[in-house]
C-alpha atoms as a PDB file:
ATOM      1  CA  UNK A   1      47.743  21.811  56.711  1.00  0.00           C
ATOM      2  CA  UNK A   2      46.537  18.203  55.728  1.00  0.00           C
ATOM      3  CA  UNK A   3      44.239  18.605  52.473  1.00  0.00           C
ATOM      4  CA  UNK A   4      40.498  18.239  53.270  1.00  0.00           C
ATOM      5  CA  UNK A   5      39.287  14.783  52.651  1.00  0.00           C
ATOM      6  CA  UNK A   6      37.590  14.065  49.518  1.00  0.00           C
ATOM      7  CA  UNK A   7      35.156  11.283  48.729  1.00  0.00           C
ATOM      8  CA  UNK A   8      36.179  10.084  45.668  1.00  0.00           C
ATOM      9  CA  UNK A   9      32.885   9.325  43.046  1.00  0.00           C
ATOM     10  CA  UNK A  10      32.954   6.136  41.440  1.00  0.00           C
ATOM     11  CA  UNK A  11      33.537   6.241  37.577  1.00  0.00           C
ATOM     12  CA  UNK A  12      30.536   4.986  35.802  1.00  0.00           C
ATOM     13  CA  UNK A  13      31.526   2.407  33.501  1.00  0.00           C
ATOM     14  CA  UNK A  14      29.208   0.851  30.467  1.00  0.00           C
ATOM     15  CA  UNK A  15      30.364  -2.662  29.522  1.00  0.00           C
ATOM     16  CA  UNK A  16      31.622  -3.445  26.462  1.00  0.00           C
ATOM     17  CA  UNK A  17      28.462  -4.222  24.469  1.00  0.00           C
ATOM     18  CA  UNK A  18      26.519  -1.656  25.493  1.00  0.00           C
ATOM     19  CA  UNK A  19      28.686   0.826  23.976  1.00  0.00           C
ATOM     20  CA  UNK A  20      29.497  -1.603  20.697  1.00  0.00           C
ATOM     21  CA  UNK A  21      25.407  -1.290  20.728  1.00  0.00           C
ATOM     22  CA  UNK A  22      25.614   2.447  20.975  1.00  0.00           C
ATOM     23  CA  UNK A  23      28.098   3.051  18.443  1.00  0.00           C
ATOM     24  CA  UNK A  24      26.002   1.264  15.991  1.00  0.00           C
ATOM     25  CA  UNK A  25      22.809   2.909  16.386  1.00  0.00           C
ATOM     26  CA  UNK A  26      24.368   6.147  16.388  1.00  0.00           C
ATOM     27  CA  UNK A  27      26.148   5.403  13.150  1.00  0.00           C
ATOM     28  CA  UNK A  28      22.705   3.950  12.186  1.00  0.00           C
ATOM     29  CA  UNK A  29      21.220   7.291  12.645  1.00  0.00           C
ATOM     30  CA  UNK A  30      23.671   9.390  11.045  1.00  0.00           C
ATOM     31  CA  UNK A  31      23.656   7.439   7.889  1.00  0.00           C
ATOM     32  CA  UNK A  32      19.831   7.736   7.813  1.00  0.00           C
ATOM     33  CA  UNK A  33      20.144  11.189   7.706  1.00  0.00           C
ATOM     34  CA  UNK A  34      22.209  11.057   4.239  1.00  0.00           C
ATOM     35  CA  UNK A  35      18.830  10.251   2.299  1.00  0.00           C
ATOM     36  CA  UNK A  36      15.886  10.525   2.452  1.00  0.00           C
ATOM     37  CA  UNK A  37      14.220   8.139   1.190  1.00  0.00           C
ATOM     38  CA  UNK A  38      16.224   5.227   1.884  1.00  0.00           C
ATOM     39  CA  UNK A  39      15.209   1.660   3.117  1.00  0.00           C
ATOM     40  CA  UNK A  40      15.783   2.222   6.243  1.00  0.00           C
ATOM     41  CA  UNK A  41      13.861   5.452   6.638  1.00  0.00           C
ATOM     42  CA  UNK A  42      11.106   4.091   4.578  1.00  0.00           C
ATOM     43  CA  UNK A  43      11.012   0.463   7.288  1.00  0.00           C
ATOM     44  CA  UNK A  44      10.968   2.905  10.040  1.00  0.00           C
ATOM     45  CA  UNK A  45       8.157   5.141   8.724  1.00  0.00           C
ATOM     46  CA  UNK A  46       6.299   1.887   7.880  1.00  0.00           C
ATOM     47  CA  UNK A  47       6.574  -0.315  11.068  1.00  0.00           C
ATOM     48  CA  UNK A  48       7.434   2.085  14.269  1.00  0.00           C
ATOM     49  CA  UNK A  49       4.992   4.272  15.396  1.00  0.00           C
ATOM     50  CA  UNK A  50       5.785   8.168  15.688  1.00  0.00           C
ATOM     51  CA  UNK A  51       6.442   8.898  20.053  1.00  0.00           C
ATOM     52  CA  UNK A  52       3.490  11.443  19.233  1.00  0.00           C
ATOM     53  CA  UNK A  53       1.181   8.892  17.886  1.00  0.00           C
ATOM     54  CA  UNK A  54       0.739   6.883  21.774  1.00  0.00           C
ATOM     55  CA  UNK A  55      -2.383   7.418  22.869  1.00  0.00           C
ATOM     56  CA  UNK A  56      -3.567   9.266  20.245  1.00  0.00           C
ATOM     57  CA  UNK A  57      -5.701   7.391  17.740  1.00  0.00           C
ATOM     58  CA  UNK A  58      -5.450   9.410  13.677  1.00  0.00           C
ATOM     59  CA  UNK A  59      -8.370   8.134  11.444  1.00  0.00           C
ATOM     60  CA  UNK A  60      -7.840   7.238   7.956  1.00  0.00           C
ATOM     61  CA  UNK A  61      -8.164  10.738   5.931  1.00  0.00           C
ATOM     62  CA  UNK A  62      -9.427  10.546   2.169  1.00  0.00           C
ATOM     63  CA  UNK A  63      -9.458  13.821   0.422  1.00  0.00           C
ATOM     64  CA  UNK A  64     -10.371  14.554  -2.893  1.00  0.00           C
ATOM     65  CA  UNK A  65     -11.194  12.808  -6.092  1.00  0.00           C
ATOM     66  CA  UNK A  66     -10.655   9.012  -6.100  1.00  0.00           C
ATOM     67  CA  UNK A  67     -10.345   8.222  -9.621  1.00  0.00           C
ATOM     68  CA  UNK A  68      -9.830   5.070 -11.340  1.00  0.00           C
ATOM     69  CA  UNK A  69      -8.278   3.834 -14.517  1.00  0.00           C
ATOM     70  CA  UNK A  70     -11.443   2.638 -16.218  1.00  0.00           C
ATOM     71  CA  UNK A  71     -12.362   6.262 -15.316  1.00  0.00           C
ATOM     72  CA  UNK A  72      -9.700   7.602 -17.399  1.00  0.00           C
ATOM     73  CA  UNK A  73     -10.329   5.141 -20.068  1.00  0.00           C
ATOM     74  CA  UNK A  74     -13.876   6.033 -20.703  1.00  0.00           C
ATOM     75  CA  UNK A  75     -12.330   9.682 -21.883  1.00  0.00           C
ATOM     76  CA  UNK A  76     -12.548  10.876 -25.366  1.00  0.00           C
ATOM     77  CA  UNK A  77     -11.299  13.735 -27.214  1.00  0.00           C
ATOM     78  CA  UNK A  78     -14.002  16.353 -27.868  1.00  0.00           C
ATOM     79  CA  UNK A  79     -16.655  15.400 -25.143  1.00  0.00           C
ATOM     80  CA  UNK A  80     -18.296  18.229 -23.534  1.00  0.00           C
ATOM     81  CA  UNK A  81     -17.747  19.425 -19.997  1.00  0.00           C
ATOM     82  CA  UNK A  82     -21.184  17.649 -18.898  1.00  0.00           C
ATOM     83  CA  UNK A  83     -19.785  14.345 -20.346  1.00  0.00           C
ATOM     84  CA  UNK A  84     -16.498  14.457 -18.248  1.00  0.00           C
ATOM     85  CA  UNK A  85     -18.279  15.494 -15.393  1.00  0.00           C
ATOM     86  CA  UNK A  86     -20.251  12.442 -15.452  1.00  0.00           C
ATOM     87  CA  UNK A  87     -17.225  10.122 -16.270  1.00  0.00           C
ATOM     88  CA  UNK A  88     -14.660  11.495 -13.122  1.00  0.00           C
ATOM     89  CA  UNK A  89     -17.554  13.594 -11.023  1.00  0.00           C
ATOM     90  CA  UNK A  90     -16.693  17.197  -9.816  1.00  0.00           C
ATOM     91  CA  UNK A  91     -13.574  18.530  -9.830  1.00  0.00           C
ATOM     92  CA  UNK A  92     -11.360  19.402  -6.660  1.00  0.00           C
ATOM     93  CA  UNK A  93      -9.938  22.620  -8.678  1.00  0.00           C
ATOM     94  CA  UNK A  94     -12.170  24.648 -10.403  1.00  0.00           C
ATOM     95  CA  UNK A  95      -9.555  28.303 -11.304  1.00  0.00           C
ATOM     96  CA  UNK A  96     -11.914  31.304 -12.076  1.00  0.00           C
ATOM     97  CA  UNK A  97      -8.932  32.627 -13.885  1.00  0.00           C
ATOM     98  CA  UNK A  98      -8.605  29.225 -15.813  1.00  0.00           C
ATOM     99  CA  UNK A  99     -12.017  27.778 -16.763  1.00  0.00           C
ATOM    100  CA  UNK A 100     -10.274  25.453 -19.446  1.00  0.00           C
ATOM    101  CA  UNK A 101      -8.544  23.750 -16.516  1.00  0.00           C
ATOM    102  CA  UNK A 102      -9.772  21.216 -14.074  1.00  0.00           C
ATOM    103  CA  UNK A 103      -7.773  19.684 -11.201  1.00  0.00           C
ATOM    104  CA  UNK A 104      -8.902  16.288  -9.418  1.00  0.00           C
ATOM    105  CA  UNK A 105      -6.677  15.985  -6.940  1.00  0.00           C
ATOM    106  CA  UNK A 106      -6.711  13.023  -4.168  1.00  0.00           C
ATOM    107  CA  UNK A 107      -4.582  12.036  -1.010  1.00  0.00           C
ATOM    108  CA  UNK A 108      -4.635   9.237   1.739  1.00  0.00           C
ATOM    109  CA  UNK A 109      -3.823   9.976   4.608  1.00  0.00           C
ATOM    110  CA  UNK A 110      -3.203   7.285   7.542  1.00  0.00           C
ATOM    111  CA  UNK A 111      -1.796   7.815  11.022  1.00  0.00           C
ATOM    112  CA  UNK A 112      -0.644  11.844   9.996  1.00  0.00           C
ATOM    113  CA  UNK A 113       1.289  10.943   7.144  1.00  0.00           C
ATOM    114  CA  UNK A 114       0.251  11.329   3.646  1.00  0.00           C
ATOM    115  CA  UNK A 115       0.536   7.797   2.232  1.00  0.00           C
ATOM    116  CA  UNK A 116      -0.600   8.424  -1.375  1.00  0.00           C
ATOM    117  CA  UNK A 117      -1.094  11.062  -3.412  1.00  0.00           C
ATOM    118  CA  UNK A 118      -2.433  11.923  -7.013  1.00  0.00           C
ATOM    119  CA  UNK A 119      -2.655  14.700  -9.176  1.00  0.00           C
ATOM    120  CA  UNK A 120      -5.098  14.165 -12.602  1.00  0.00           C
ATOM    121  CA  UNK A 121      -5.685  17.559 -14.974  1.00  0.00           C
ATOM    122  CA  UNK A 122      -8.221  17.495 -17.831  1.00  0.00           C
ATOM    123  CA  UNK A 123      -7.665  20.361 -20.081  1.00  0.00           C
ATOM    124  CA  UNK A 124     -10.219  21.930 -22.320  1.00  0.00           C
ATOM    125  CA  UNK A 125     -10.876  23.926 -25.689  1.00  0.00           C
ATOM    126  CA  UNK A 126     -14.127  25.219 -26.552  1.00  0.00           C
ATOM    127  CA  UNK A 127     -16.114  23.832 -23.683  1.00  0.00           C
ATOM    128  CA  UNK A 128     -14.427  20.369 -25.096  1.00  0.00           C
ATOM    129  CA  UNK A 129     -11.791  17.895 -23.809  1.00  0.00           C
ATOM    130  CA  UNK A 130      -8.629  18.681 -25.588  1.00  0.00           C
ATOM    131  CA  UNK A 131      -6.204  16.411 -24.017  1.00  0.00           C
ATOM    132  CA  UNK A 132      -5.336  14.974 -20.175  1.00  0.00           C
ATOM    133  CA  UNK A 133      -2.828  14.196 -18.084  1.00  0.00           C
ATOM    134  CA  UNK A 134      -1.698  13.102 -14.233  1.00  0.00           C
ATOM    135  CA  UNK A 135       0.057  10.543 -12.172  1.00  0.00           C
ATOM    136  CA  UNK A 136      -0.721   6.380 -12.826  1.00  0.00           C
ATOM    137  CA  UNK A 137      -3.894   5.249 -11.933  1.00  0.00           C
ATOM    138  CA  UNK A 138      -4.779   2.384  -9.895  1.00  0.00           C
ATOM    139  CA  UNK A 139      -6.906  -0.461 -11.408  1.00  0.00           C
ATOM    140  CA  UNK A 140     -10.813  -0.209 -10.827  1.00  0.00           C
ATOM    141  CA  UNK A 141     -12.486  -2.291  -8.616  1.00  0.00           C
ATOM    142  CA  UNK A 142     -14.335  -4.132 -10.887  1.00  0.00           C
ATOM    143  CA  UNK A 143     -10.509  -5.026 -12.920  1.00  0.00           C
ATOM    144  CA  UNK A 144      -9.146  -6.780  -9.321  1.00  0.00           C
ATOM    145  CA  UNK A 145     -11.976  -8.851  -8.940  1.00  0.00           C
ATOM    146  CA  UNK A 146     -11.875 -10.017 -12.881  1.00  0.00           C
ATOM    147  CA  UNK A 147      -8.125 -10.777 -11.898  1.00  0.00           C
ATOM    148  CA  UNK A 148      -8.939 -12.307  -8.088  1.00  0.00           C
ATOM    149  CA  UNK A 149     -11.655 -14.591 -10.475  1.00  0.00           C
ATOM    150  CA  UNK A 150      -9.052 -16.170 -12.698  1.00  0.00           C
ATOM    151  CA  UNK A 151      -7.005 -16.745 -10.376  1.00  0.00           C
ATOM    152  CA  UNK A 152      -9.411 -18.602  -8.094  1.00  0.00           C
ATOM    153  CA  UNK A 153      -9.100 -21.982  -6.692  1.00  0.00           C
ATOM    154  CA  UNK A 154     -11.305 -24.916  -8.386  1.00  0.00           C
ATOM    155  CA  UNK A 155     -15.073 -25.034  -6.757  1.00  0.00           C
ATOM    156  CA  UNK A 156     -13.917 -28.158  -5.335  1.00  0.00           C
ATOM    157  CA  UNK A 157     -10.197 -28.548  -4.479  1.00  0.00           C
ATOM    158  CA  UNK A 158     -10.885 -31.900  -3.266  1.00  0.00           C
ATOM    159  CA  UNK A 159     -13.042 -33.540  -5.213  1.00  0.00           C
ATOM    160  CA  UNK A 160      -9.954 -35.741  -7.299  1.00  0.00           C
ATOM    161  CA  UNK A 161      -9.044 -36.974  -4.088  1.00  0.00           C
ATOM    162  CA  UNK A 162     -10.766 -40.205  -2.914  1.00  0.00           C
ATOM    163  CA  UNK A 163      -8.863 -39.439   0.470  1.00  0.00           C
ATOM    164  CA  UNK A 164      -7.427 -42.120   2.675  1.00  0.00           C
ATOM    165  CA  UNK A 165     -10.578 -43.883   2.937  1.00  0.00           C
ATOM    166  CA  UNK A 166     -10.938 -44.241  -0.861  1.00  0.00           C
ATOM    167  CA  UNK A 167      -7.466 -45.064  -0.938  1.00  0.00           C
ATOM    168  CA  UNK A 168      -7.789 -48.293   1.263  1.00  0.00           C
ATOM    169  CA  UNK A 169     -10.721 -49.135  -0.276  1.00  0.00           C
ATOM    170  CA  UNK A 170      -8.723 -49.214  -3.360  1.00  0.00           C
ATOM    171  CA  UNK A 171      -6.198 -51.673  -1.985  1.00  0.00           C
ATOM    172  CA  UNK A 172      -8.986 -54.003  -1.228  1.00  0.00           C
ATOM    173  CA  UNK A 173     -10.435 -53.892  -4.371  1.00  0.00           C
ATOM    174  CA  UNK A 174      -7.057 -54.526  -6.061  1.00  0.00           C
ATOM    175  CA  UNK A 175      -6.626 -57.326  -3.506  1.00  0.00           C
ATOM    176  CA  UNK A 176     -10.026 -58.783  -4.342  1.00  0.00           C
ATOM    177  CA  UNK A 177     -10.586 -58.156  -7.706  1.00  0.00           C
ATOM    178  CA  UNK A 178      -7.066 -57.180 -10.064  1.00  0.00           C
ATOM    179  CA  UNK A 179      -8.661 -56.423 -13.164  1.00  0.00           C
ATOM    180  CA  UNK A 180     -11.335 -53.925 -10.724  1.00  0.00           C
ATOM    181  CA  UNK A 181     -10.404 -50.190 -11.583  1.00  0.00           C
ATOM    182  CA  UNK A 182      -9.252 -47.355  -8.920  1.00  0.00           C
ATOM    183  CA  UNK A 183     -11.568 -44.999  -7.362  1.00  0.00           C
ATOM    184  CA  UNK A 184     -10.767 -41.261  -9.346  1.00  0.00           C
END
């Protein structure tokens, strides 16, 4: 008996590139996955949006205290608890167990992710400010604009230039007149 006729599936086949293509972003992905914090991750994090985030629009989150250098500047050994209240506002972290501890914690949050976050502790001794201590603080407002300032363009960029006009007028005058003198 003659073996039942099979129809015979054609093999798939993915050209050459495709595969080359393949290889790569799967060895892409696996060395990715060594570290954590690599530049790759952190370009990917950065520039390509999460699948979850389509459609879905995530406000800007700002928690906490935002403190600022010229905040922590203005602190001085021995000022009272009123004093530093006034200087950085009201802490985040207030311990019942720990009243000579405060906490002013802050994070920024854009799309979901956590983009920046600081930690600040002011510790006290006798209702006064013994010593501090926290992450880097960014300059103050105030500070960028002082540097933004000096680093400003002339009021007017132009006003050395005569421009093409002066400059032909020039050539006339030295044409005219040798011992006449340029236009600034």
């Amino acid at each position: 008996m003659p073996f039942p006729c099979r129809t015979a599936v054609p093999a798939v086949r993915i050209p050459r590139r495709t595969r080359r293509g393949l290889v790569a972003l799967a060895l892409a992905a696996a060395l990715s996955a060594c570290s954590t914090e690599n530049s790759l991750t952190k370009m990917v994090d950065q520039y390509v949006p999460i699948i979850t985030q389509f459609g879905v629009y995530k406000l800007d989150i700002n928690q906490g205290n935002y403190l600022s250098q010229d905040m922590v500047d203005k602190l001085k050994e021995g000022q009272t608890k009123a004093q530093v209240r006034a200087i950085l506002g009201t802490p985040l972290i207030t311990s019942a167990f720990r009243d000579n501890r405060w906490d002013y914690v802050y994070q920024f949050q854009r799309g979901g992710r956590v983009r920046e976050h600081r930690q600040f502790t002011v510790y006290f001794k006798d209702d006064l400010l013994a010593r501090w201590e926290g992450d880097e603080m960014p300059q103050s407002a105030q500070e960028l604009n002082r540097i933004a300032a000096s680093r400003a363009m002339p009021q007017d960029p132009y006003g050395q230039d005569a421009g093409m006009m002066g400059k032909v007028l020039d050539f006339f005058k030295k044409v005219m007149d040798p011992a006449a003198a340029a236009t600034p």
